[in-house]
Structure formats: structure tokens, C-alpha cells
Protein backbone atom coordinates (compact mmCIF):
# COMPACT_ATOMS: atom_id res chain seq x y z
CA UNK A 1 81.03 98.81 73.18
CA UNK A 2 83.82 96.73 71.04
CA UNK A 3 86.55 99.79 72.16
CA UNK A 4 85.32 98.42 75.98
CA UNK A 5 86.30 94.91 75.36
CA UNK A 6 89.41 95.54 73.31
CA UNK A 7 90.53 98.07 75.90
CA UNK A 8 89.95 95.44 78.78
CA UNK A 9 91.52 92.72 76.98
CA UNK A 10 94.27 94.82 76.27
CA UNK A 11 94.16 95.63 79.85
CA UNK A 12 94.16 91.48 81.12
CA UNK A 13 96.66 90.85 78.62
CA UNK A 14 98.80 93.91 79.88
CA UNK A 15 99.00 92.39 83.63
CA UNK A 16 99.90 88.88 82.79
CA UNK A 17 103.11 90.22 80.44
CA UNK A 18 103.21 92.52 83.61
CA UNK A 19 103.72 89.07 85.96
CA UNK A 20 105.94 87.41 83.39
CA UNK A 21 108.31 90.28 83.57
CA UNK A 22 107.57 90.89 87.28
CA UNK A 23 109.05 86.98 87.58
CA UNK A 24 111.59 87.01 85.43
CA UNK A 25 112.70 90.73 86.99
CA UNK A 26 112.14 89.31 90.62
CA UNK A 27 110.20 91.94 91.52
CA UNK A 28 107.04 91.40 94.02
CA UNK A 29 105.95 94.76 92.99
CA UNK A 30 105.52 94.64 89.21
CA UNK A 31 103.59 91.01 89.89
CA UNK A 32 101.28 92.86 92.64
CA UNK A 33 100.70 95.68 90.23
CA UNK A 34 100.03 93.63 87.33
CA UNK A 35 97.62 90.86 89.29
CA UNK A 36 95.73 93.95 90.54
CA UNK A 37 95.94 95.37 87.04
CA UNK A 38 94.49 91.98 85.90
CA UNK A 39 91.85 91.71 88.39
CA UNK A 40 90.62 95.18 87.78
CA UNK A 41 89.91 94.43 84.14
CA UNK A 42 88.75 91.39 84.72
CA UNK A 43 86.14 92.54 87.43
CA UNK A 44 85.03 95.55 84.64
CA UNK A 45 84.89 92.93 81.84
CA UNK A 46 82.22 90.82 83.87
CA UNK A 47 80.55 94.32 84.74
CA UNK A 48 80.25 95.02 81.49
CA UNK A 49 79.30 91.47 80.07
CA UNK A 50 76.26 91.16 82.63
CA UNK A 51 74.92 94.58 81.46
CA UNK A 52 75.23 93.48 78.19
CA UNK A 53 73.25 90.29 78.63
CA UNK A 54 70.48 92.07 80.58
CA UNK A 55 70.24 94.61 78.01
CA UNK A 56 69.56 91.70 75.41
CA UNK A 57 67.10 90.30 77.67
CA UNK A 58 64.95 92.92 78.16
């Protein structure tokens, strides 16, 4: 479960370096890869926090 978070965190932190580049690059591609890179994590991270929660719950 801790390898989950770190790899998703690793994953969130990978796409907003991803943007900063992407900006400083001026490349529309590396920022739409790397907010879609972000929001992927981010949408297993919540995943993954909700089943944790209900797990505790029940």
C-alpha cells in the first residue's frame, strides 16, 4: 500500500516538473502530457484513498 502512494506521488510530482519544463521548453505537448500525467495520478490517488477509508470503516 505505501509503494501505491509513493509511486503516485512520484507520479503527481513527475507531471508538474513535466509542465515546468513543458513552459520553459514552449512546448504544448510536454504540458498536455504532463497535466494528463498529473490528473491520472491524481484520479488513482483518490481511488485508492476512498478504498482505504472504507476498508477502515468497515
Amino acid at each position: 500500500m505505501q509503494l501505491m502512494f509513493v509511486l503516485i506521488a512520484t507520479a503527481v510530482v513527475a507531471g508538474f516538473v513535466g509542465i515546468g519544463i513543458g513552459v520553459a521548453e514552449g512546448s504544448a505537448v510536454i504540458i498536455l502530457g504532463s497535466l494528463v500525467l498529473s490528473g491520472v495520478a491524481t484520479f488513482f490517488g483518490i481511488q485508492l484513498r476512498r478504498r482505504i477509508l472504507s476498508e477502515r470503516q468497515s
